[in-house]
PDB file of N, CA and C in Angstrom:
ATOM      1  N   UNK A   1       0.843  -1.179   0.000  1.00  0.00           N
ATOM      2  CA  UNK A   1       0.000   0.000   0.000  1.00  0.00           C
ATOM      3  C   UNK A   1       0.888   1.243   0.000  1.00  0.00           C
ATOM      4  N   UNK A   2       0.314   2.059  -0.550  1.00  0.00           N
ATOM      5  CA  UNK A   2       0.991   3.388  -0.617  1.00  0.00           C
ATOM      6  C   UNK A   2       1.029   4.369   0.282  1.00  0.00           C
ATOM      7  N   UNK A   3       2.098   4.405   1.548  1.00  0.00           N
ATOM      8  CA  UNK A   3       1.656   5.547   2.425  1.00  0.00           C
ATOM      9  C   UNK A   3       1.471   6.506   2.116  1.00  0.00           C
ATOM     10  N   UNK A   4       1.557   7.505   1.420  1.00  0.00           N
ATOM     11  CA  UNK A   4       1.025   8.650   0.665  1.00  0.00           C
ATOM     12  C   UNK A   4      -0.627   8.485   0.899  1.00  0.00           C
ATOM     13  N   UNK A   5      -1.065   7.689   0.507  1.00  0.00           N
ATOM     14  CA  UNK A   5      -2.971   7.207   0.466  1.00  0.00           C
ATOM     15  C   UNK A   5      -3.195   7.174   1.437  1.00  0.00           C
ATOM     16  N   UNK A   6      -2.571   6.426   2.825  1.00  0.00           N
ATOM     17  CA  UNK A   6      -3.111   6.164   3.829  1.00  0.00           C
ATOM     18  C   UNK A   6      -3.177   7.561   4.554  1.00  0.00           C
ATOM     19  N   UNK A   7      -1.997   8.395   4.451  1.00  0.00           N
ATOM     20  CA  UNK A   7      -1.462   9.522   4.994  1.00  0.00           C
ATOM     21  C   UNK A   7      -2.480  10.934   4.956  1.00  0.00           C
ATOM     22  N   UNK A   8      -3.224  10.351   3.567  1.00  0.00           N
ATOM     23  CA  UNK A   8      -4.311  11.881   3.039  1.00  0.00           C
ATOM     24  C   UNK A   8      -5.691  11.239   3.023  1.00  0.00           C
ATOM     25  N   UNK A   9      -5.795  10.095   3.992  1.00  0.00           N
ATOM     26  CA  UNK A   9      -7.272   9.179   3.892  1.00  0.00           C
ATOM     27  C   UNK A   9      -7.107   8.610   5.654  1.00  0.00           C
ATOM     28  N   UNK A  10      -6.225   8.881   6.339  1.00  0.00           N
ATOM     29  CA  UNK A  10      -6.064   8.331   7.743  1.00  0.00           C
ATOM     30  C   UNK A  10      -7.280   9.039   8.874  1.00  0.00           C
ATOM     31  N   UNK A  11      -7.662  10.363   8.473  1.00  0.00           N
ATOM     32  CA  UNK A  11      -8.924  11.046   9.300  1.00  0.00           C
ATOM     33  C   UNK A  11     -10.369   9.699   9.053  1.00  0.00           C
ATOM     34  N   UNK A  12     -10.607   9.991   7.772  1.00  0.00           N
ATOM     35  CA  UNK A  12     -11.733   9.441   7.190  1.00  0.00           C
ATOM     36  C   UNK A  12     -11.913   7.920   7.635  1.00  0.00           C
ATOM     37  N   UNK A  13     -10.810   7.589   7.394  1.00  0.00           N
ATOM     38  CA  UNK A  13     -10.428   5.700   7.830  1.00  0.00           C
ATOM     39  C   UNK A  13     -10.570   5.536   9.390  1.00  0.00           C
ATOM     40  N   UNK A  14      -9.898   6.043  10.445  1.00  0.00           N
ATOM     41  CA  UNK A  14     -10.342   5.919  11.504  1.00  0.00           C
ATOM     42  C   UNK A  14     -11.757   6.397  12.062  1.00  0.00           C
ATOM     43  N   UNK A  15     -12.483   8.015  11.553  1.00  0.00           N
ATOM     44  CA  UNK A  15     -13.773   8.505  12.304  1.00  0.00           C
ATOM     45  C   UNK A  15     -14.474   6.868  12.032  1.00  0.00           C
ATOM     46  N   UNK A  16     -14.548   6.546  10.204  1.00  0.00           N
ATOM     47  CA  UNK A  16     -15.520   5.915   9.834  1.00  0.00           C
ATOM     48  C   UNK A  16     -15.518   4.379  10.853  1.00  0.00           C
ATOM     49  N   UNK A  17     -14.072   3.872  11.288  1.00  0.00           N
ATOM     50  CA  UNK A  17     -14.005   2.705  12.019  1.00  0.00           C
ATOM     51  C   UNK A  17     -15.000   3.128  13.589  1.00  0.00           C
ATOM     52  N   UNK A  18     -14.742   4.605  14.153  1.00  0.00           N
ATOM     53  CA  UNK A  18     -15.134   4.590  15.019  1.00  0.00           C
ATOM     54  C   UNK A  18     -16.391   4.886  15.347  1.00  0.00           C
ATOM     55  N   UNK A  19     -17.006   5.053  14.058  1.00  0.00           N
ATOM     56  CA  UNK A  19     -18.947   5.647  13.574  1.00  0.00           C
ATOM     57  C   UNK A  19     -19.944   4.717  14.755  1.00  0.00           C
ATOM     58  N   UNK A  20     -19.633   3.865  14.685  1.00  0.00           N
ATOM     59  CA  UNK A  20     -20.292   2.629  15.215  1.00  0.00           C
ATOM     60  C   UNK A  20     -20.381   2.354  16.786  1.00  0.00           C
ATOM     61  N   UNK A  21     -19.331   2.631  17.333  1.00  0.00           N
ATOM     62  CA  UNK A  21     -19.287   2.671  19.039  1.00  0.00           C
ATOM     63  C   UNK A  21     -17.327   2.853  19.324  1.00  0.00           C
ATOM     64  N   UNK A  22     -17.309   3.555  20.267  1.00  0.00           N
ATOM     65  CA  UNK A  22     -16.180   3.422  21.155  1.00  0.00           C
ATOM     66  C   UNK A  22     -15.160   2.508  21.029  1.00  0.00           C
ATOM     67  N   UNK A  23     -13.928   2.592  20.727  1.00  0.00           N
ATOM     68  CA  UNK A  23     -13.052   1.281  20.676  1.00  0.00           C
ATOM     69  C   UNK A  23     -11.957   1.873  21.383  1.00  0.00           C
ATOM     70  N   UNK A  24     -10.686   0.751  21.999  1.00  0.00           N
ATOM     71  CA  UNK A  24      -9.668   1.359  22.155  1.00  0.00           C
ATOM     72  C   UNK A  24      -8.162   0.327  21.125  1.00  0.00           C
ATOM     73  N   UNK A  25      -7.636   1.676  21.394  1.00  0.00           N
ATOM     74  CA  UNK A  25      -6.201   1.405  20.173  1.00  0.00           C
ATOM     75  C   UNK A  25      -6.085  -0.149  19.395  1.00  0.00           C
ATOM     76  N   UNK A  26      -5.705  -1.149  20.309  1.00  0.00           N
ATOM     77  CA  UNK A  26      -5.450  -2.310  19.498  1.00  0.00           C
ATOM     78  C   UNK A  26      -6.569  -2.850  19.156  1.00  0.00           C
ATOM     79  N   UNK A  27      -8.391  -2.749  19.876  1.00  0.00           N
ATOM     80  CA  UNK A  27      -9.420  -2.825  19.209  1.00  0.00           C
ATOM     81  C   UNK A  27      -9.444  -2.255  17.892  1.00  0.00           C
ATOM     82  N   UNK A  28      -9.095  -0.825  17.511  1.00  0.00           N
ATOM     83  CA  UNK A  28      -9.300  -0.208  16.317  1.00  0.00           C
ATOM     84  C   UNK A  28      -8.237  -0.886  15.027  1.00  0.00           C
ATOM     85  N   UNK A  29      -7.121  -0.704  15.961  1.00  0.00           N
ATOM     86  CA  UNK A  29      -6.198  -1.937  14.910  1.00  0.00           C
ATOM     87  C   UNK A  29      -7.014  -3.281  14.193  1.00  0.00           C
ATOM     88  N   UNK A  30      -7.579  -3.874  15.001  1.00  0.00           N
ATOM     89  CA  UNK A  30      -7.780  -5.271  14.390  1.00  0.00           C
ATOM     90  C   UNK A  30      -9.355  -4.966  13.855  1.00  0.00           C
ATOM     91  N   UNK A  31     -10.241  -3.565  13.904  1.00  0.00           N
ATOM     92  CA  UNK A  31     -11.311  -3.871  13.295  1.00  0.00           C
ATOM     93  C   UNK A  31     -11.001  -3.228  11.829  1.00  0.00           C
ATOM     94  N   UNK A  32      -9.885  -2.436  11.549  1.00  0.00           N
ATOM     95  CA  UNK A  32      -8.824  -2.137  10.374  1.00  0.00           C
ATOM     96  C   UNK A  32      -8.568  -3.694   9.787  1.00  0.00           C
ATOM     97  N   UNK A  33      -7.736  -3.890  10.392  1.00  0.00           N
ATOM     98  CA  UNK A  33      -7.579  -5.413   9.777  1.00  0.00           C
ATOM     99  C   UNK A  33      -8.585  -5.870   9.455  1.00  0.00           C
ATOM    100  N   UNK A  34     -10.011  -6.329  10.210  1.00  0.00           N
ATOM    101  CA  UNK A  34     -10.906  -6.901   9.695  1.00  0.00           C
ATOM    102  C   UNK A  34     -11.943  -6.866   8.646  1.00  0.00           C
ATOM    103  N   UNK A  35     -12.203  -5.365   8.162  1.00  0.00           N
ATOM    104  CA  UNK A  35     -13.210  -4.969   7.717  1.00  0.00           C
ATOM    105  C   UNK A  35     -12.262  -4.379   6.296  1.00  0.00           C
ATOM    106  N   UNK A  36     -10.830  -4.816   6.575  1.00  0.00           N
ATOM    107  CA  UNK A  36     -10.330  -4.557   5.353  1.00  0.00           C
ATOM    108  C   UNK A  36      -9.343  -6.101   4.407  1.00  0.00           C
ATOM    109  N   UNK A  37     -10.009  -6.957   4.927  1.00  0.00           N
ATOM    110  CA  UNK A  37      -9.182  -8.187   4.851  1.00  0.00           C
ATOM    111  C   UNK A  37      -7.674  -7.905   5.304  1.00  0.00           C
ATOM    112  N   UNK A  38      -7.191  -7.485   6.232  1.00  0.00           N
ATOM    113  CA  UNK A  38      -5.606  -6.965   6.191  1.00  0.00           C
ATOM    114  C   UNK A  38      -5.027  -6.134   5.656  1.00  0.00           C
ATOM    115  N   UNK A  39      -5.823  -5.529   4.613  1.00  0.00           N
ATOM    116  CA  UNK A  39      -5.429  -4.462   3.445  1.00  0.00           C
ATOM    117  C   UNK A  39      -4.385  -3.002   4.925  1.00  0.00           C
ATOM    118  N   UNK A  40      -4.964  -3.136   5.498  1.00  0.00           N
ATOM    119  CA  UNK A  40      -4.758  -1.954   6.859  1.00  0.00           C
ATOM    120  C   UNK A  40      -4.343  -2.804   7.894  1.00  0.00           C
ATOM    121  N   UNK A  41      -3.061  -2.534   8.798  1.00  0.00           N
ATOM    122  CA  UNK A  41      -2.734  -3.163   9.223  1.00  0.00           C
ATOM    123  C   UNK A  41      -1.528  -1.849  10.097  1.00  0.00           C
ATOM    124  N   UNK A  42      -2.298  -1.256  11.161  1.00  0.00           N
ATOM    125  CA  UNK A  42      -1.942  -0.439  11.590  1.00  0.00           C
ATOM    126  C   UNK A  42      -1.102  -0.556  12.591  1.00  0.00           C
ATOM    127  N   UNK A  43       0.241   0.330  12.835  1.00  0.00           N
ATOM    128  CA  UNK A  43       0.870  -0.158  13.357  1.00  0.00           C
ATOM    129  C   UNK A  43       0.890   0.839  15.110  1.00  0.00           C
ATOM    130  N   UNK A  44       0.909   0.622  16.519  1.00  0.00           N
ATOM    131  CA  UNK A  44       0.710   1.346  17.378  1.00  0.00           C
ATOM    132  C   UNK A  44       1.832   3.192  16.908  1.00  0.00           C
ATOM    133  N   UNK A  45       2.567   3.037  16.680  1.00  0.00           N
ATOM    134  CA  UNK A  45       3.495   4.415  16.711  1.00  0.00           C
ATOM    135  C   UNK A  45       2.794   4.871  15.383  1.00  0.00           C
ATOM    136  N   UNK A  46       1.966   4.725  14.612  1.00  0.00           N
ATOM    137  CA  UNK A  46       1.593   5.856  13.439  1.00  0.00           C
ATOM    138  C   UNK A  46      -0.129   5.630  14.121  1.00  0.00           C
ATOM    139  N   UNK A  47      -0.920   4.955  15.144  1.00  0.00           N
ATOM    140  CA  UNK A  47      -2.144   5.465  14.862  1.00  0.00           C
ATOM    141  C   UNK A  47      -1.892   6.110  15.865  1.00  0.00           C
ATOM    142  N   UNK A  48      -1.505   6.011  17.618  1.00  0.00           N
ATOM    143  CA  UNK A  48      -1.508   6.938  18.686  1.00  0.00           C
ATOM    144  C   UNK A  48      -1.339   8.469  18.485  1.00  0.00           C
ATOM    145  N   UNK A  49      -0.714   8.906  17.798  1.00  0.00           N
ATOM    146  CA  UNK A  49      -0.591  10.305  17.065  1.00  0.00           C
ATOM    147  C   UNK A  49      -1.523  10.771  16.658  1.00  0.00           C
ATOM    148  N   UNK A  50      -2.169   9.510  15.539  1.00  0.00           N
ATOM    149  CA  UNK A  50      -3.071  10.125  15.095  1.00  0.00           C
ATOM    150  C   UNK A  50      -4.341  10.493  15.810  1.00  0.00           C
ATOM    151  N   UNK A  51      -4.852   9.422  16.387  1.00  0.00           N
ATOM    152  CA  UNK A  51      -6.018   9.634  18.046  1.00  0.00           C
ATOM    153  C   UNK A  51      -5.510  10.832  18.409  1.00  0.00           C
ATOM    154  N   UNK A  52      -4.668  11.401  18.810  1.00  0.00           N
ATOM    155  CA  UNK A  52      -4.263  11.914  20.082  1.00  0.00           C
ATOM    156  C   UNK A  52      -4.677  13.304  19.114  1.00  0.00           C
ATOM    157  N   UNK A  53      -4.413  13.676  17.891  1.00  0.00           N
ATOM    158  CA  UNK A  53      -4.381  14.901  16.922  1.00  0.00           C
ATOM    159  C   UNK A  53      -5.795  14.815  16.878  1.00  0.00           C
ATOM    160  N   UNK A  54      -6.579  13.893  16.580  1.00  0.00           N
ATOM    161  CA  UNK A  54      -7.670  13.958  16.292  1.00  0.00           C
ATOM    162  C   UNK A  54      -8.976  14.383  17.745  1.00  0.00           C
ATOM    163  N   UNK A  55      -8.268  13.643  18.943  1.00  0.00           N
ATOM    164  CA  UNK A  55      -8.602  14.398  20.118  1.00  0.00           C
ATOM    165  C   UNK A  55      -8.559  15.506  20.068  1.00  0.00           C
ATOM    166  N   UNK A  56      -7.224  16.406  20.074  1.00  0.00           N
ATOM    167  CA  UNK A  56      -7.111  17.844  20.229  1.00  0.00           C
ATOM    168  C   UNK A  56      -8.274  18.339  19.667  1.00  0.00           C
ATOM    169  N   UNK A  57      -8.226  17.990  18.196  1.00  0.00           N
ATOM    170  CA  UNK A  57      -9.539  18.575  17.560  1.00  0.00           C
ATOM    171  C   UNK A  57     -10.582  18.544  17.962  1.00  0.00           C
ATOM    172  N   UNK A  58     -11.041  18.034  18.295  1.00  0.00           N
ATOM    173  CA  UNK A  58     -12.364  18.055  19.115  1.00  0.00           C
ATOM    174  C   UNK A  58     -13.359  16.909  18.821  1.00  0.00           C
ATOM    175  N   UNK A  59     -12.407  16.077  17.423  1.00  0.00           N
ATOM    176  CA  UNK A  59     -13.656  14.863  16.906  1.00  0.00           C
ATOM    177  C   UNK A  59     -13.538  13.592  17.501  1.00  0.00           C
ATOM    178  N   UNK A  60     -12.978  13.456  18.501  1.00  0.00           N
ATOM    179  CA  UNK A  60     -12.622  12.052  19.163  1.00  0.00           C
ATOM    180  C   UNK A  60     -13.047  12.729  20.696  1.00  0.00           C
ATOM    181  N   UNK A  61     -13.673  11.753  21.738  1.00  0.00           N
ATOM    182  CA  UNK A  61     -13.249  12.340  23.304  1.00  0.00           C
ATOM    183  C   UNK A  61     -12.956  10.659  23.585  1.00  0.00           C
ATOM    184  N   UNK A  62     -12.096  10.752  24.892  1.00  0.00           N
ATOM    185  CA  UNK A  62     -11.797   9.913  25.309  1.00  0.00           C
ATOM    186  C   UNK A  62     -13.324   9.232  26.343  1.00  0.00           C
ATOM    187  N   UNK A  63     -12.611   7.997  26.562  1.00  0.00           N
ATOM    188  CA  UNK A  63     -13.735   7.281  27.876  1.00  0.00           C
ATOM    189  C   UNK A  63     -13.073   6.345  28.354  1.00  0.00           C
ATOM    190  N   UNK A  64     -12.851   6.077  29.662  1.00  0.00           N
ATOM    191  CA  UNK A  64     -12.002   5.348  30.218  1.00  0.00           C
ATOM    192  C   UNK A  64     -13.090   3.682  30.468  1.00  0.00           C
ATOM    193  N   UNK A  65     -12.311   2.852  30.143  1.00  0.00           N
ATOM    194  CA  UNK A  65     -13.363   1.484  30.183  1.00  0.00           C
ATOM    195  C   UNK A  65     -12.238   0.288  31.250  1.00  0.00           C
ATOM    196  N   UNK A  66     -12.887  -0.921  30.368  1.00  0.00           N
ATOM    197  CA  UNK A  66     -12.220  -1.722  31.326  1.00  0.00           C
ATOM    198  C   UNK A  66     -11.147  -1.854  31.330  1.00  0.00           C
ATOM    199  N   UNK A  67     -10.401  -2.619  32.355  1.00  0.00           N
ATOM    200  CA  UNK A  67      -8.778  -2.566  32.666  1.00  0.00           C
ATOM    201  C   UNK A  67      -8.471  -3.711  32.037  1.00  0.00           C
ATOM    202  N   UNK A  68      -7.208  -3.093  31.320  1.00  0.00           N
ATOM    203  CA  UNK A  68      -6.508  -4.108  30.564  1.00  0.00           C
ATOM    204  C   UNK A  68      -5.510  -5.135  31.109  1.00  0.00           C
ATOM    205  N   UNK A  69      -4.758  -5.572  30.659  1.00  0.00           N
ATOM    206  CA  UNK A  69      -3.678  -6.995  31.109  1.00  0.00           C
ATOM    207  C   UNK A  69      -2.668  -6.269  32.262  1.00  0.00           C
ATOM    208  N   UNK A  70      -2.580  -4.839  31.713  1.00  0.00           N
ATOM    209  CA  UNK A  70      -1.390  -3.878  32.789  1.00  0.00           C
ATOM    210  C   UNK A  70      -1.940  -3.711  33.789  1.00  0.00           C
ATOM    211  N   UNK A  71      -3.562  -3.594  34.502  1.00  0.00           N
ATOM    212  CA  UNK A  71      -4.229  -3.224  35.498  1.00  0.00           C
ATOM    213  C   UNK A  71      -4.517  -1.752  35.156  1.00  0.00           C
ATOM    214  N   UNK A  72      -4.455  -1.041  34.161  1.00  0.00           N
ATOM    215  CA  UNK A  72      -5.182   0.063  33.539  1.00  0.00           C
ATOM    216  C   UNK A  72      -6.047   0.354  33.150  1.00  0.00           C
ATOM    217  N   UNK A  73      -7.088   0.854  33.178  1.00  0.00           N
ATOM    218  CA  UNK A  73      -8.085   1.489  32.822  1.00  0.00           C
ATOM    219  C   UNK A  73      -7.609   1.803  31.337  1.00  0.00           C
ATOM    220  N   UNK A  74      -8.896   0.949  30.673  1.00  0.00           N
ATOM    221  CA  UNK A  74      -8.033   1.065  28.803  1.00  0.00           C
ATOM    222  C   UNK A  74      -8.879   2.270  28.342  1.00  0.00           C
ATOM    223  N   UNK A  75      -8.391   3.166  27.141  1.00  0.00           N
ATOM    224  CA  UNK A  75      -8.755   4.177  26.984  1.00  0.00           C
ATOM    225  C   UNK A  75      -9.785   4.528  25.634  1.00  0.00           C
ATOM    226  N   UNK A  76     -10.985   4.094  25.639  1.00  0.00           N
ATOM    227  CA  UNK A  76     -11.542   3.901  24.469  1.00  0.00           C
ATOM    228  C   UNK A  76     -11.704   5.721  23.825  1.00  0.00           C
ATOM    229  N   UNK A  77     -11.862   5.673  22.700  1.00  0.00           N
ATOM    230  CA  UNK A  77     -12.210   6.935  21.729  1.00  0.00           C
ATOM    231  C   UNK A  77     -13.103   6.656  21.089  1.00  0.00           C
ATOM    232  N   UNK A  78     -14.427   7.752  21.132  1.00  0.00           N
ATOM    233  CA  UNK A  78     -15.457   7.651  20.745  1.00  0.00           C
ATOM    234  C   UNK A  78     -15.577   9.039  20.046  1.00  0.00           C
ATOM    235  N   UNK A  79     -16.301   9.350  19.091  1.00  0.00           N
ATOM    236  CA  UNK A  79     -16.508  10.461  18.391  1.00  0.00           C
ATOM    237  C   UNK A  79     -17.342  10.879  18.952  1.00  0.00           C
ATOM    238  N   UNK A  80     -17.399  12.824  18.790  1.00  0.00           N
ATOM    239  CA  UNK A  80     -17.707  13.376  18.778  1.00  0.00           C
ATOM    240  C   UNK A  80     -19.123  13.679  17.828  1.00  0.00           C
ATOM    241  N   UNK A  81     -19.994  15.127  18.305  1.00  0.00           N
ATOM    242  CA  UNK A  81     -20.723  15.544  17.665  1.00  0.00           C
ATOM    243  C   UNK A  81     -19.852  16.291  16.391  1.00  0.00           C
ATOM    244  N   UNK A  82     -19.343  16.954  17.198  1.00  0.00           N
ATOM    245  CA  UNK A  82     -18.218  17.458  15.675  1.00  0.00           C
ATOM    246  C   UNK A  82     -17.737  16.324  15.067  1.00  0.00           C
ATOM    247  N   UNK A  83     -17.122  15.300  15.289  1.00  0.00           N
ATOM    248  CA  UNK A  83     -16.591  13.979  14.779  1.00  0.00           C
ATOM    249  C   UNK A  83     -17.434  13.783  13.972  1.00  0.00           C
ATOM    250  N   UNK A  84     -18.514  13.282  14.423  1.00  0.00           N
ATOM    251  CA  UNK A  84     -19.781  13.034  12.893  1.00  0.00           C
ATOM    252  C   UNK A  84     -19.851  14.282  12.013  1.00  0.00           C
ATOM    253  N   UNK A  85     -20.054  15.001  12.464  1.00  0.00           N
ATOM    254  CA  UNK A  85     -19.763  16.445  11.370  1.00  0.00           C
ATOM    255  C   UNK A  85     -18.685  16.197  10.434  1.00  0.00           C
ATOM    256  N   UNK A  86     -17.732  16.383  10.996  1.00  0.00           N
ATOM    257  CA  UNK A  86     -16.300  15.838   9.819  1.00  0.00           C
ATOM    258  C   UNK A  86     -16.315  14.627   9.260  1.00  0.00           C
ATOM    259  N   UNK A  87     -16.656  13.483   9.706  1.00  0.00           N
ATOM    260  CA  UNK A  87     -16.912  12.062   9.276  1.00  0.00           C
ATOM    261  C   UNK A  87     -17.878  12.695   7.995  1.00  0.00           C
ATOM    262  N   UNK A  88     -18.583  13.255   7.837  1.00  0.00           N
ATOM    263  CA  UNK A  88     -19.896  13.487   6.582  1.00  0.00           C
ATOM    264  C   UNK A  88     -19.078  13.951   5.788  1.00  0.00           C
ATOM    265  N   UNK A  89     -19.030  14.915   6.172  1.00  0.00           N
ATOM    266  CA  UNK A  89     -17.885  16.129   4.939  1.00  0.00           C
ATOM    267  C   UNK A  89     -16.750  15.354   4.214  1.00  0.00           C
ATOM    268  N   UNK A  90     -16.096  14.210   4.981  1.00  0.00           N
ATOM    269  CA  UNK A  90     -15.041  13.588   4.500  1.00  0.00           C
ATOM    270  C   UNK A  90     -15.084  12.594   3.747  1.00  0.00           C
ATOM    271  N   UNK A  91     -16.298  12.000   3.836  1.00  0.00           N
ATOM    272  CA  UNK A  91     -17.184  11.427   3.484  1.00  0.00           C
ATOM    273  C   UNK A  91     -17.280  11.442   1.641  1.00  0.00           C
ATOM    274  N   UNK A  92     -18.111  12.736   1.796  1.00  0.00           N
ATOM    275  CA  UNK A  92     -18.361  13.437   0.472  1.00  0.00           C
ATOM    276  C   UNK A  92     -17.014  13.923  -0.436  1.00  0.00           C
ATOM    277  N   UNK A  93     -16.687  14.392   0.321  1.00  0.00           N
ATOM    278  CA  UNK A  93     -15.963  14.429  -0.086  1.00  0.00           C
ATOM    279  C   UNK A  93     -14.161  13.551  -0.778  1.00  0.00           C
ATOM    280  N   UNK A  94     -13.895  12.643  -0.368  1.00  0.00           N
ATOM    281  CA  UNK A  94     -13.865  11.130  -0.829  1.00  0.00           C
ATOM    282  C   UNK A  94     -14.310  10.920  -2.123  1.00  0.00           C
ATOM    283  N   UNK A  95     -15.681  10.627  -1.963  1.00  0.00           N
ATOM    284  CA  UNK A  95     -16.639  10.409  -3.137  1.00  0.00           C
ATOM    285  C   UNK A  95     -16.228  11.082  -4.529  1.00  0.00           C
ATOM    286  N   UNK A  96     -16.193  12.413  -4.392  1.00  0.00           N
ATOM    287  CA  UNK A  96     -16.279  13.367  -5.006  1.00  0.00           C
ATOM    288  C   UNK A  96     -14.821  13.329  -6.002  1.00  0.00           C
ATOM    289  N   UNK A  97     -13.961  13.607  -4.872  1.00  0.00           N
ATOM    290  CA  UNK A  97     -11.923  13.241  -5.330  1.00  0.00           C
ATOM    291  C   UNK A  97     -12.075  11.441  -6.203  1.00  0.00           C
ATOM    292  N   UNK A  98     -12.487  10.585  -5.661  1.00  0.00           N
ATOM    293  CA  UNK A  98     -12.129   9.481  -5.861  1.00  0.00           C
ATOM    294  C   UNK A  98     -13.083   8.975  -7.601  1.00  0.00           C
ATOM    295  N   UNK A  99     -14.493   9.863  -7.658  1.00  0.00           N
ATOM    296  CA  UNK A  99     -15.196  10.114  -9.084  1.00  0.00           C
ATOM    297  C   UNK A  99     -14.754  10.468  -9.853  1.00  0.00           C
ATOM    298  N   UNK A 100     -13.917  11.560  -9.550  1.00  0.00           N
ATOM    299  CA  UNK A 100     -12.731  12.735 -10.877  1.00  0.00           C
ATOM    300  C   UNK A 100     -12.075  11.829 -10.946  1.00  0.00           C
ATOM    301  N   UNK A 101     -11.369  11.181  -9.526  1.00  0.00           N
ATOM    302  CA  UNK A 101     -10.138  10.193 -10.407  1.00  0.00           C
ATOM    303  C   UNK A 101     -10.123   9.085 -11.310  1.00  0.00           C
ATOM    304  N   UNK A 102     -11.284   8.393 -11.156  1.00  0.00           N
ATOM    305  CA  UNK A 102     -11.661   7.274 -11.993  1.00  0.00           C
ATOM    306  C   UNK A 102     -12.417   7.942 -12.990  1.00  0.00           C
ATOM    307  N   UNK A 103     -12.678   8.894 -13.080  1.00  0.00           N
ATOM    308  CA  UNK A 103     -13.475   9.036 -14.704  1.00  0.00           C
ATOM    309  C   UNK A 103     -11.732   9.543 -15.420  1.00  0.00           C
ATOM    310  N   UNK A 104     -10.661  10.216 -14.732  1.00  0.00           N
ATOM    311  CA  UNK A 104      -9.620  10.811 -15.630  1.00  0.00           C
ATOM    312  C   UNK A 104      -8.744   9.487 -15.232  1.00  0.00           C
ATOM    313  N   UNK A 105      -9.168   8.452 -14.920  1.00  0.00           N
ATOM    314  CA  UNK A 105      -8.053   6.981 -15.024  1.00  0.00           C
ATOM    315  C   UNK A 105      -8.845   5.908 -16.101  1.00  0.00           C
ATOM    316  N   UNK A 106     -10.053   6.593 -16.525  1.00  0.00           N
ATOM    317  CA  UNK A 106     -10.563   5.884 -17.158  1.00  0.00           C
ATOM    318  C   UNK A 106     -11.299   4.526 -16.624  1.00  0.00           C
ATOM    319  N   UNK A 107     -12.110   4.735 -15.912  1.00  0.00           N
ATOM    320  CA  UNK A 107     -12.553   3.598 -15.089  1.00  0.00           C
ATOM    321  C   UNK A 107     -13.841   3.266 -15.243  1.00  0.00           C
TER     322      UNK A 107
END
């Protein structure tokens, strides 16, 4: 896969994993893996950044759930009202980039 793609599609790819309910980190990893046959296969040091950027913003909040293998309180991320806001827009927009490209790739 081309990191370049993942790099300018990584917002859209995670809100949309997290549309559905609350997950935390290595949950979101393996529902990547799953819902993409492996195609995504995320690695902890490039998604934590990304959560954590996407927190600041305001489209992720945290929720503290059950304790993991360390005796921690694991840290699920759930979207936001703004989160669904941007999830739409990104959405469409997707659509929109990915139509131009296949009508000028000839598809």
């Amino acid at each position: 896969m081309n990191p370049d793609l993942l790099r300018g599609n990584l917002d859209l790819i995670l809100l949309s994993i997290l549309e559905a309910r609350p997950l935390y980190g290595f949950a979101i990893i393996q529902e990547a893996r799953n819902r993409t046959d492996g195609y995504f296969d995320f690695k902890e040091g490039s998604l934590y950044p990304a959560l954590h950027r996407l927190e600041q913003e305001g489209l992720l909040a945290p929720q503290f759930g059950e304790v993991g293998r360390n005796g921690k309180p694991r840290k699920y991320y759930a979207l936001t009202d703004r989160g669904r806001e941007v999830l739409r827009a990104k959405r469409e927009e997707f659509r929109a980039f990915t139509g131009a490209v296949w009508r000028l790739a000839g598809g």
